[in-house]
Structures are given as structure tokens and as C-alpha cells.
N, C-alpha and C. Protein backbone atom coordinates (compact mmCIF):
# COMPACT_ATOMS: atom_id res chain seq x y z
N UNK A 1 -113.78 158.73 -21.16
CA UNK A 1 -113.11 159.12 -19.97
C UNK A 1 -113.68 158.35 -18.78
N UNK A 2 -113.12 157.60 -18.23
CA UNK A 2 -112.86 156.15 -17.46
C UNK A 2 -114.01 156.92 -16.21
N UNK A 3 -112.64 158.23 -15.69
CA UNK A 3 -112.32 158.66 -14.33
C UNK A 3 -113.34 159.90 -14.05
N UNK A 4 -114.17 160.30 -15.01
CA UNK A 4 -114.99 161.83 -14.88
C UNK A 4 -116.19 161.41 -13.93
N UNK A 5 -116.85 162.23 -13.53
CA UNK A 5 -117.65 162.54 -13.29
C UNK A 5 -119.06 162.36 -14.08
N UNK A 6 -120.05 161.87 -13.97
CA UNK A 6 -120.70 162.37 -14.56
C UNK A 6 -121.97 163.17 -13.69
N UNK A 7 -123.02 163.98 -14.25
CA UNK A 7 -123.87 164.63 -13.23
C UNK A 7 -125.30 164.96 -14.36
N UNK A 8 -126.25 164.97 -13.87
CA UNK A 8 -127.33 165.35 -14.62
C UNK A 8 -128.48 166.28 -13.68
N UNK A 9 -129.75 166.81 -14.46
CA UNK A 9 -130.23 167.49 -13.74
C UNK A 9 -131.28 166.37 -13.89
N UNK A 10 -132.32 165.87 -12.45
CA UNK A 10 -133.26 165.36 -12.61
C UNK A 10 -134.87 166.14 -12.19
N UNK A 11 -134.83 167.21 -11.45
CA UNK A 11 -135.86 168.05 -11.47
C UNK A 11 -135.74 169.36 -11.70
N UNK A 12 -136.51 170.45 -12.17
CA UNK A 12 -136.13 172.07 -12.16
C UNK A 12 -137.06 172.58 -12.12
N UNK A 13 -137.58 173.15 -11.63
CA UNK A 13 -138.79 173.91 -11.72
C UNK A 13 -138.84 175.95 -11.53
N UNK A 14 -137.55 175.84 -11.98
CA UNK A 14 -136.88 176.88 -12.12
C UNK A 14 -136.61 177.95 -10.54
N UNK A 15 -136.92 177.15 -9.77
CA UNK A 15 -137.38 177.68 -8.28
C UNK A 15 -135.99 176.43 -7.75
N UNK A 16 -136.37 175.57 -7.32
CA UNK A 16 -136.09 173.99 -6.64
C UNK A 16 -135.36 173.23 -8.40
N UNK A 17 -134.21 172.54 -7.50
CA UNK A 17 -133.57 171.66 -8.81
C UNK A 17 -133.23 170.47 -7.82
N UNK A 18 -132.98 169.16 -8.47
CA UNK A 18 -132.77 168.09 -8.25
C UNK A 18 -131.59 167.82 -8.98
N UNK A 19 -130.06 167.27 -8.44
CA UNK A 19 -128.89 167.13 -9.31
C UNK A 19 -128.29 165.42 -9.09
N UNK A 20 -128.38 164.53 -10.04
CA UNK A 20 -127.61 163.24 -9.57
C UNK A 20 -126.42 163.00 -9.93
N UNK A 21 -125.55 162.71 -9.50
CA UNK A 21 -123.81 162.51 -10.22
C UNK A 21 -123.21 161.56 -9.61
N UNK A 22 -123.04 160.52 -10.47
CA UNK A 22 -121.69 159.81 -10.34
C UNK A 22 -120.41 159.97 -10.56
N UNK A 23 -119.74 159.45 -9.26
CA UNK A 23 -117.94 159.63 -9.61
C UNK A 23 -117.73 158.86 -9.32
N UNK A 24 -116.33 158.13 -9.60
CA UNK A 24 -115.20 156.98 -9.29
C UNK A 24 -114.94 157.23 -7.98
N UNK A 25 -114.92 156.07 -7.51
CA UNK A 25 -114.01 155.72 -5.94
C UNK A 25 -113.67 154.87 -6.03
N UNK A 26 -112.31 154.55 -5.02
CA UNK A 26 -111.75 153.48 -4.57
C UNK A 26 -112.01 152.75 -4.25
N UNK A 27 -113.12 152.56 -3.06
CA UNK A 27 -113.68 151.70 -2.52
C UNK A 27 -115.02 151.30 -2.55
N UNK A 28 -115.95 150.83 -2.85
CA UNK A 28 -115.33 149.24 -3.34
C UNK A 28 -114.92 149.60 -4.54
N UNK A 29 -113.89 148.45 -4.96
CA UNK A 29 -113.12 148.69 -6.18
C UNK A 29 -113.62 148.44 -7.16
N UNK A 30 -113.83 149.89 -8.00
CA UNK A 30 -114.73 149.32 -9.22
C UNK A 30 -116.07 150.59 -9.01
N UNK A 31 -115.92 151.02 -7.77
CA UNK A 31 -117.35 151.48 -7.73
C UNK A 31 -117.39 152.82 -7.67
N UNK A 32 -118.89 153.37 -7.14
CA UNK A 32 -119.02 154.59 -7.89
C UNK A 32 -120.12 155.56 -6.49
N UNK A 33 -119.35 156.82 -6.45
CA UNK A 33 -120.53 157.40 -5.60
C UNK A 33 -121.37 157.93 -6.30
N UNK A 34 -122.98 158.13 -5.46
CA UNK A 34 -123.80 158.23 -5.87
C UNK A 34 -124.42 159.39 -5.42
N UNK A 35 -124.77 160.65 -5.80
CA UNK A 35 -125.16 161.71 -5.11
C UNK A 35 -126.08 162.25 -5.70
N UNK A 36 -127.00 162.64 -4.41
CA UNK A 36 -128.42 163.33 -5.03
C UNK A 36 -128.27 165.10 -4.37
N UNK A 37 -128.43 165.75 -4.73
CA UNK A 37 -128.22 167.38 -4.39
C UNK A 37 -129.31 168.00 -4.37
N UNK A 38 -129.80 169.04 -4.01
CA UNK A 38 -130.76 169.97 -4.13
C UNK A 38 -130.12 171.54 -3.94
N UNK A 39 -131.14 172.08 -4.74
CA UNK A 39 -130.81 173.63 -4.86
C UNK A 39 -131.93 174.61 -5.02
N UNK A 40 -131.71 175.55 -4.33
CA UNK A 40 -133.07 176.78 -4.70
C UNK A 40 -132.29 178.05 -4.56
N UNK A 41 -132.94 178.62 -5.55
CA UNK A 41 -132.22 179.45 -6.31
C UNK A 41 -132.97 180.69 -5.75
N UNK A 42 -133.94 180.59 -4.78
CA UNK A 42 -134.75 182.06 -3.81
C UNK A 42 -134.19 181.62 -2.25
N UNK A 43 -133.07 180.76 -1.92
CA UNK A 43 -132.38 180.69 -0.76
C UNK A 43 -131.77 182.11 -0.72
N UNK A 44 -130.54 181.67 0.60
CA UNK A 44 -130.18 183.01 0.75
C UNK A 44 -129.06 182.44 0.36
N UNK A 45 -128.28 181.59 0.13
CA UNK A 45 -126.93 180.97 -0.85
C UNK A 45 -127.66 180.09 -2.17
N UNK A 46 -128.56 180.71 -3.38
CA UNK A 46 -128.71 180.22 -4.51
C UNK A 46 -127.95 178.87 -5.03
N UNK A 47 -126.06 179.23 -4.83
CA UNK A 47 -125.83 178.40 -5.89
C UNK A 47 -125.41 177.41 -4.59
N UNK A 48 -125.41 176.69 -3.42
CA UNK A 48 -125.16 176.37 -2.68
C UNK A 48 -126.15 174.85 -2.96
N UNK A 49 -125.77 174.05 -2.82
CA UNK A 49 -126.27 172.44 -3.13
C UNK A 49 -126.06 172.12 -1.89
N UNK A 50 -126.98 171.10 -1.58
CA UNK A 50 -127.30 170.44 -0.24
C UNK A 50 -127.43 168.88 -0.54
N UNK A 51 -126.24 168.27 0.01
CA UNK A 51 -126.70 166.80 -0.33
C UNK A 51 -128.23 166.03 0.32
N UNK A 52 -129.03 165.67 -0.51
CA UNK A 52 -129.57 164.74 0.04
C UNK A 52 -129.94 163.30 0.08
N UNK A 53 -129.31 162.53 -0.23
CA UNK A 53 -128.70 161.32 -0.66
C UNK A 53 -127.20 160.84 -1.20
N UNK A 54 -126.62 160.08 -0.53
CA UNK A 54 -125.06 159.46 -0.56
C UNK A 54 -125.28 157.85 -0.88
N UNK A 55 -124.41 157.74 -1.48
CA UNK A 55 -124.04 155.64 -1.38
C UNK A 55 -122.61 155.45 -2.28
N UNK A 56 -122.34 154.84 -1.62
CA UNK A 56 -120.66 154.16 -2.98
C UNK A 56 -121.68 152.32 -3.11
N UNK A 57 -121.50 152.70 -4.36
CA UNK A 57 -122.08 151.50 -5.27
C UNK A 57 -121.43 150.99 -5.84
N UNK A 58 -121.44 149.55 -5.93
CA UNK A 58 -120.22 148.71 -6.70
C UNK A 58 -121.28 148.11 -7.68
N UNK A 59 -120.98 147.55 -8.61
CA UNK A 59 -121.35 147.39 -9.92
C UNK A 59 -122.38 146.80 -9.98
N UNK A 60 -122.62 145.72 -8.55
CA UNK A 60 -124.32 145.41 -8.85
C UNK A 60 -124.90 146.14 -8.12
N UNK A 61 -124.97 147.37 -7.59
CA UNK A 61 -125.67 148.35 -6.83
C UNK A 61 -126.11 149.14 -8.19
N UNK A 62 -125.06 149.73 -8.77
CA UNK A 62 -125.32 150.34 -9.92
C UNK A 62 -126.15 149.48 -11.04
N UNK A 63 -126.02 148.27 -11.49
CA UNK A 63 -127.19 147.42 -12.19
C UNK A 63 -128.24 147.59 -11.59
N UNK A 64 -128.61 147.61 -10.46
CA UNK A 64 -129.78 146.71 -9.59
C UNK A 64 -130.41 148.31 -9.38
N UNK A 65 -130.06 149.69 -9.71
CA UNK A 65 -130.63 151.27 -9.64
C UNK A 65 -130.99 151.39 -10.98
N UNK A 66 -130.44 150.48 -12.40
CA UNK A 66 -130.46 150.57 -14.02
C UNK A 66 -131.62 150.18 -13.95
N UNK A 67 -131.66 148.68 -13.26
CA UNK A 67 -132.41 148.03 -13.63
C UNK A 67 -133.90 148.88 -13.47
N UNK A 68 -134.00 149.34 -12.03
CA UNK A 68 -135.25 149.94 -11.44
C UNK A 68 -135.70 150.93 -12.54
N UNK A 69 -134.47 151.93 -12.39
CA UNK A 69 -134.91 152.93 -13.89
C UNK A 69 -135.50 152.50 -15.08
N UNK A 70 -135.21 151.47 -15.49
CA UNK A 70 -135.48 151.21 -16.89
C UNK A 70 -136.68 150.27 -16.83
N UNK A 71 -137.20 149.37 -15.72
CA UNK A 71 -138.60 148.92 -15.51
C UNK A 71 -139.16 150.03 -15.40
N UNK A 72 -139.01 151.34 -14.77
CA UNK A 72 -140.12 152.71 -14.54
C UNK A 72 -140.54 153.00 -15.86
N UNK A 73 -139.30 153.24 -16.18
CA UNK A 73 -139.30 154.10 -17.84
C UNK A 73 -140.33 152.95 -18.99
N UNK A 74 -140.71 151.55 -18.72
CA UNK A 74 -140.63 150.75 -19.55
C UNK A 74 -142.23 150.77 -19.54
N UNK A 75 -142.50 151.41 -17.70
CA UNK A 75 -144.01 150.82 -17.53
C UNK A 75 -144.61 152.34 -18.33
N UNK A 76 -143.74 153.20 -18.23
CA UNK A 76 -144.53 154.29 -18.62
C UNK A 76 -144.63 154.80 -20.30
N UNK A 77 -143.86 153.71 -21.20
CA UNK A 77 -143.68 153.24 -22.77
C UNK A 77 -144.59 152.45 -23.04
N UNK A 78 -145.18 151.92 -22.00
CA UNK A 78 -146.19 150.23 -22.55
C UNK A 78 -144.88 149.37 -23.12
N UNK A 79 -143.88 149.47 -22.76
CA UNK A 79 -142.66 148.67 -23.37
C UNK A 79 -142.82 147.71 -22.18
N UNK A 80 -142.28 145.81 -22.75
CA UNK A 80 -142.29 144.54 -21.86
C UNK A 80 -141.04 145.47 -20.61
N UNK A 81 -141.46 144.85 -19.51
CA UNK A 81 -140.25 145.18 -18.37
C UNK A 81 -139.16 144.47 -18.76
N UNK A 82 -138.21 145.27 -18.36
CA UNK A 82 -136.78 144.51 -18.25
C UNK A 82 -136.75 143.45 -16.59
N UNK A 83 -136.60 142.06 -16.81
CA UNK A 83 -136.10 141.26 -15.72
C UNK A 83 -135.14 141.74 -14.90
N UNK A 84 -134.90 141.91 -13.74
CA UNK A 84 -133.36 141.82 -13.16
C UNK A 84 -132.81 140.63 -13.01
């Protein structure tokens, strides 16, 4: 599915959560927003998300955020870095 959404959880500490999700946009063509959320669940609106990070990323925005991820992930494997 081309057009979904996707979303993941990147922190929880069962208190405080961290949420990232990509979706399709129009502009630039091809590209993708980028959203970082937060949530606490001892607020006084629990399920209420607060953006804190935005970007529409076009395809080398989105490489050039892979790339970063996967050198982090690589240093913390003892795995060779990935080049960008």
C-alpha cells in the first residue's frame, strides 16, 4: 500500500511516548511528511499527541535520515558504516 501511512513507537516509558510517522504528500512530488509526536499519559488530555517535529521530505531527505539511522545502528553492531 503505496498511499498509507506508516507510524511507529520510538520511546515509552510507560509515562512519556515518542511516535514517528510517515505519510504521502503532494508536495514535493514523491515525498513524504515526517512527524515526531509526544504523549503522556499522567497529562490532563492522556491520549492527546503534541507535535514536536515536522518536515515534507523528498526522496533524498528520506535517504540522507536512512542513511544516519543505519550508520547509528551500525556503530552500535560493531557492523562497517554504511557510506552516504
Amino acid at each position: 500500500m503505496a498511499n498509507a501511512n506508516i507510524r511507529t513507537t520510538i520511546f515509552d516509558n510507560g509515562d512519556f511516548s515518542l511516535h514517528a510517522q510517515l505519510a504521502p504528500v503532494s508536495s514535493p512530488e514523491g515525498g513524504h511528511a515526517f512527524t515526531i509526536t509526544s504523549q503522556r499519559q499522567e497529562s490532563r488530555n492522556p491520549h492527546e499527541e503534541h507535535v514536536k517535529f515536522f518536515a515534507c521530505l523528498d526522496r533524498e531527505g528520506l535517504q540522507g535520515l536512512s542513511d544516519l539511522i543505519k550508520n547509528e545502528l551500525a556503530k552500535l553492531d560493531g557492523t562497517p558504516v554504511v557510506q552516504p
